[in-house]
Every structure is written in C-alpha cells, then in structure tokens.
Protein backbone atom coordinates (compact mmCIF):
# COMPACT_ATOMS: atom_id res chain seq x y z
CA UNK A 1 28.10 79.12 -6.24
CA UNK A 2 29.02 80.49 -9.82
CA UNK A 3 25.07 80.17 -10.67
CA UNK A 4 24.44 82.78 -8.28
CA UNK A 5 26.38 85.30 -8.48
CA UNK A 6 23.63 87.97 -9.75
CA UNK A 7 21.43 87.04 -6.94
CA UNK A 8 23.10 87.81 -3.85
CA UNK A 9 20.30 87.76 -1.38
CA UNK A 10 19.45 84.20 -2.28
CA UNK A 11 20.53 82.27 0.53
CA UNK A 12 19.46 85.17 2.95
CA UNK A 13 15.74 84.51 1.20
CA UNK A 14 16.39 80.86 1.69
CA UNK A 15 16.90 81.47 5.48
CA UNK A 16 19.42 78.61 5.31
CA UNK A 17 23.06 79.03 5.98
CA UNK A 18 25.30 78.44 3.00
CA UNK A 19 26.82 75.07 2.98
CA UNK A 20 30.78 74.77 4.03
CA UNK A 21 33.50 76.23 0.87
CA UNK A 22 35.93 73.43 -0.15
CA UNK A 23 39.40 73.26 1.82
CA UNK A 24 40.34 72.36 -2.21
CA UNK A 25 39.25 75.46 -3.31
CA UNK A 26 39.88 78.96 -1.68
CA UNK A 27 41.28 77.24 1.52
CA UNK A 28 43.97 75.09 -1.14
CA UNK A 29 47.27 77.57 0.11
CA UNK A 30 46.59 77.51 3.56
CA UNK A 31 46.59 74.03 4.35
CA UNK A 32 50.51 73.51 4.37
CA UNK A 33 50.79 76.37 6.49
CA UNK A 34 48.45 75.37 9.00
CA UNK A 35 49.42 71.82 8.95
CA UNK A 36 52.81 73.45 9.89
CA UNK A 37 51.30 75.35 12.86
CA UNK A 38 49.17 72.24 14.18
CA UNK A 39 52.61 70.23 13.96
CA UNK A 40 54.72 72.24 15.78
CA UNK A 41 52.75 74.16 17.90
CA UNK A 42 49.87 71.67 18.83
CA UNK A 43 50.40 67.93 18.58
CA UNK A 44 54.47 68.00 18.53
CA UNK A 45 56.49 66.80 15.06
CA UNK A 46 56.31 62.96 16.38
CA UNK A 47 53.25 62.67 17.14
CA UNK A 48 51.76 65.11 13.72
CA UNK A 49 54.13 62.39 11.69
CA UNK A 50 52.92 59.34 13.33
CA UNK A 51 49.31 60.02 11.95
CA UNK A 52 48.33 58.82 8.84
CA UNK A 53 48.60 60.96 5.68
CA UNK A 54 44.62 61.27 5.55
CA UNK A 55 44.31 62.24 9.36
CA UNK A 56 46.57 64.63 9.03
CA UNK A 57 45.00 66.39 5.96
CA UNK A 58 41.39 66.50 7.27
CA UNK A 59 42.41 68.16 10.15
CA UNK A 60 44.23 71.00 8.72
CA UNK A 61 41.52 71.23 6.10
CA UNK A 62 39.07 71.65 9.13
CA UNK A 63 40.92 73.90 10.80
CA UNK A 64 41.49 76.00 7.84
CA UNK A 65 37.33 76.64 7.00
CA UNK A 66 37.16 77.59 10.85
CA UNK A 67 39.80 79.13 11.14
CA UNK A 68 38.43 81.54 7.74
CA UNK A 69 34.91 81.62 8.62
CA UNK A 70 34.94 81.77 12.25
CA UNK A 71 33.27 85.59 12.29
CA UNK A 72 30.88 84.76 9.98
CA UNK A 73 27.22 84.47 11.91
CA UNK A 74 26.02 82.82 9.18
CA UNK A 75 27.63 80.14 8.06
CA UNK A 76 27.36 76.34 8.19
CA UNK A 77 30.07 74.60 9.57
CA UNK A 78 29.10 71.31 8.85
CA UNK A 79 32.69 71.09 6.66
CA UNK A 80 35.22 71.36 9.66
CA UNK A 81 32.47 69.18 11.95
CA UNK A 82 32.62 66.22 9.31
CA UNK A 83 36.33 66.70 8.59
CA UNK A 84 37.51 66.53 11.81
CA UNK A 85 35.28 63.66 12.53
CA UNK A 86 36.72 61.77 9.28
CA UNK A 87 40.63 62.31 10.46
CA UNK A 88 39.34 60.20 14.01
CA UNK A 89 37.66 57.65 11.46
CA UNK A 90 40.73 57.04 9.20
CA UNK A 91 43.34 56.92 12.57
CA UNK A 92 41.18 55.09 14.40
CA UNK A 93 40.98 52.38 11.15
CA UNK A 94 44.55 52.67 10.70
CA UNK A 95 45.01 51.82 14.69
CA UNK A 96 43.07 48.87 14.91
CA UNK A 97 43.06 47.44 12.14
CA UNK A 98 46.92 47.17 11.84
CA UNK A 99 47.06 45.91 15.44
CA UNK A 100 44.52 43.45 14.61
CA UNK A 101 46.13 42.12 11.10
CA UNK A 102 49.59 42.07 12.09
CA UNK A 103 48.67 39.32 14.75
CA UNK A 104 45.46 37.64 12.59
CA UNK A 105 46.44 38.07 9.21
CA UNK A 106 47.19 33.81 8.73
CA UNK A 107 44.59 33.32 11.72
CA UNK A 108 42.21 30.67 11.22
CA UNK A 109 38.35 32.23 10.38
CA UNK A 110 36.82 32.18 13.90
CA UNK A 111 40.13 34.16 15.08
CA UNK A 112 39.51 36.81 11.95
CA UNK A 113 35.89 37.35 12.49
CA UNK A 114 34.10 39.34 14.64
CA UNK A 115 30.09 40.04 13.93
CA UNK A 116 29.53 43.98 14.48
CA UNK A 117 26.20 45.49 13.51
CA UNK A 118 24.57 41.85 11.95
CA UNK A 119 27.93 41.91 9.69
CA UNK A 120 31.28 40.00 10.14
CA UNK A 121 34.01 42.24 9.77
CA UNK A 122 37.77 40.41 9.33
CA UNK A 123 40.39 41.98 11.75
CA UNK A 124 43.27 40.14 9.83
CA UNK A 125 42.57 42.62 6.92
CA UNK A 126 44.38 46.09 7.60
CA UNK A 127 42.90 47.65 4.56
CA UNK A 128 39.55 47.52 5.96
CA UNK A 129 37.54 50.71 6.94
CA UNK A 130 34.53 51.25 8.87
CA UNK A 131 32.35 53.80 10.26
CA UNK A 132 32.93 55.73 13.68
CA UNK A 133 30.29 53.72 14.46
CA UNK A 134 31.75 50.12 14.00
CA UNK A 135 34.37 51.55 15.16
CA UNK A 136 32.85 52.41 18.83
CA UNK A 137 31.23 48.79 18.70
CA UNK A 138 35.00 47.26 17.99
CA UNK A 139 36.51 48.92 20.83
CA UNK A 140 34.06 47.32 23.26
CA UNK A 141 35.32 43.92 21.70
CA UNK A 142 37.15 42.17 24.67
CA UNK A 143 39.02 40.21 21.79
CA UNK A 144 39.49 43.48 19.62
CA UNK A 145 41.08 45.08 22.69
CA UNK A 146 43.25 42.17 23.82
CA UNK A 147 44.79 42.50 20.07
CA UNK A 148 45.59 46.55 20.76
CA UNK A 149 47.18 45.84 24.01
CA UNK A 150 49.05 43.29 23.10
CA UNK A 151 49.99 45.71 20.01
CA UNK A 152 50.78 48.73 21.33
CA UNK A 153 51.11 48.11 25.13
CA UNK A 154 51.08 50.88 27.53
CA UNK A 155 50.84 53.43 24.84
CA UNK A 156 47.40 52.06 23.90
CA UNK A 157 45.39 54.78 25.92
CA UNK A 158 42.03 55.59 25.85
CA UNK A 159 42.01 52.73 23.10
CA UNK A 160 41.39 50.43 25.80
CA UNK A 161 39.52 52.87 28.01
CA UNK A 162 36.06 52.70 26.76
CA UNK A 163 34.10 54.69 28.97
CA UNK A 164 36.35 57.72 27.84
CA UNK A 165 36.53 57.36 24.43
CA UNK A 166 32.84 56.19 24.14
CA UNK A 167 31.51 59.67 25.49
CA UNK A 168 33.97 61.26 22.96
CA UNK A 169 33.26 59.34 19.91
CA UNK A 170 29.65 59.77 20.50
CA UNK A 171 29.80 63.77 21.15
CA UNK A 172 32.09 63.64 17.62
CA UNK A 173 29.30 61.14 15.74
CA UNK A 174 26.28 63.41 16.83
CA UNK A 175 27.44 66.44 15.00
CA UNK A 176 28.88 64.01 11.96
CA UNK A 177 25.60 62.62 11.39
CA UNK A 178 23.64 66.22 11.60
CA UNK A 179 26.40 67.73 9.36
CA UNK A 180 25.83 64.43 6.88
CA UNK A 181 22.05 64.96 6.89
CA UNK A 182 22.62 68.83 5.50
CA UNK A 183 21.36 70.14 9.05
CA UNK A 184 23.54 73.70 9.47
CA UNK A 185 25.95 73.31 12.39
CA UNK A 186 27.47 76.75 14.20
CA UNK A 187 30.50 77.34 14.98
CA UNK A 188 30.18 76.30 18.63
CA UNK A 189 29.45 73.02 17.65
CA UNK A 190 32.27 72.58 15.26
CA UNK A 191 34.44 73.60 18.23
CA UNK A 192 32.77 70.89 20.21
CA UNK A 193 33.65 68.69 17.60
CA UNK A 194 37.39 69.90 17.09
CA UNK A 195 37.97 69.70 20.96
CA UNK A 196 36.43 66.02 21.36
CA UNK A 197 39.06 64.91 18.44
CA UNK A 198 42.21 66.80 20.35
CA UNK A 199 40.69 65.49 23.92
CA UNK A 200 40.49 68.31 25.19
CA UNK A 201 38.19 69.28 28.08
C-alpha cells in the first residue's frame, strides 16, 4: 500500500474493497497468541497438536485478520476465507494421504493409482497434495475410504461420511474460489467459511 499513501480516497474512488493485509505483516505478533487461545480454549491441546504445522498456522493467521478487521464495513475478507480453506486442504492431504501410503507405499501400480479429474494420482505417495477439490472426489473413492478406515478406525469420522463432509467442503470451496478470483468476500461469509472448517452448525 506504500504507493498510496498520499491518496487516501483511492480505494473509496475505486468502489472496491481493499484486498486482505498479510497475517506476516501487521498481524506477525498476534499469531502465537491466538494460536494459544484456539488451543486451549477451542480445539483442546491434543487435538491443536495433532494437526499439522501448516493447518495450524493458517488458521490462526485467519483468525487473526478477522479477528482485526471484523468492524471494518469495508473490507475484503477474502484472506481469512482462503486461509481457513487452505488449513482443511493441507489436513485433509496430510490425512489421506498418510493413511493411503502407509498401506500402498510397495503396492503394485493398479493398487497405487486412482484416476481423479482425467489424472492418476498415486495414494502410496504421502508427499502428495491436491486441491479441496481432488480431495472431495478422493473421499467418494470406495478404495480411498477402505484405506482410512482401515487406518484410523472408528476415529475416522466424517472422513468416511460423505454426505456430511461433501456439503461442508463445498460451502468452504465456494468462497475459496470467489476469494481466488479477487471477488471481495464480507465478513459474513468468512464466518461461513471459518464455521464449515470447525463443523460447526
């Protein structure tokens, strides 16, 4: 924004809201303390610890732009929207794609490969990463889900309860993609977003 600084009515003349501020820049000191606060008084210190690194990050980095600019009538909260829908992409990676390795990883090709989307993706490779939406076509996978509850048993959850999670990851990808195409979302929609990733009602 430093090219604008003598023109302070220029994104009131643009009409457009301002884009989302960088959890890296003014944001940078409060993401330890409101990782703290989303560990103990949210998700629990096992659970907040059982996510991955990444997950973890993106949604305190969310949470921290909302919780800053919540007031603010005219800001675009594509940031939080697209950072809380990243933390569901990296777990959900992290989820199947180590329950699918650990059991394929010396599996013979046609055990590896599944075709998603005209492209074969290989479940014995945990350091692959795909998009929420791969990722909603994988979990309708009868072999893909066989692997996660086998992997995880009973704790699998609405892993292997597609109708659920399908109406959730979709509600979570429609904002992603607006946010990703630089259309403005408001703050009610970013708390769509952030209560689809917590399932909440």
């Amino acid at each position: 924004m430093g090219a604008f600084h003598d023109k302070p009515a220029f994104h009131l003349m643009r009409r457009k809201p301002p884009r989302a501020i960088s959890a890296r820049g003014d944001l940078r000191g409060q993401i330890g303390q409101i990782s703290a606060d989303l560990r103990d008084n949210l998700f629990g210190r096992s659970v907040w610890m059982s996510l991955e690194s990444a997950t973890r990050t993106f949604l305190a980095a969310g949470e921290a732009v909302l919780r800053t600019r919540r007031e603010d009538p005219i800001f675009d909260f594509s940031g939080p929207a697209v950072q809380f829908s990243k933390a569901v992409e990296v777990e959900l990676n992290a989820l199947i794609f180590d329950a699918t390795s650990a059991q394929l990883s010396s599996g013979k090709d046609d055990e590896r490969y599944v075709s998603i989307e005209s492209r074969r993706i290989d479940l014995g490779d945990a350091s692959q990463h795909e998009t929420l939406g791969a990722m909603k076509r994988l979990l309708t996978n009868a072999r893909v889900t066989g692997h996660l509850t086998r992997e995880y048993g009973s704790n699998v959850g609405y892993l292997t309860e597609p109708n659920k999670l399908q109406l959730r990851l979709g509600q979570i990808q429609t904002y992603r993609n607006r946010a990703a195409h630089k259309d403005p979302v408001t703050v009610e929609e970013a708390l769509k977003v952030r209560a689809s990733v917590r399932m909440e009602p």
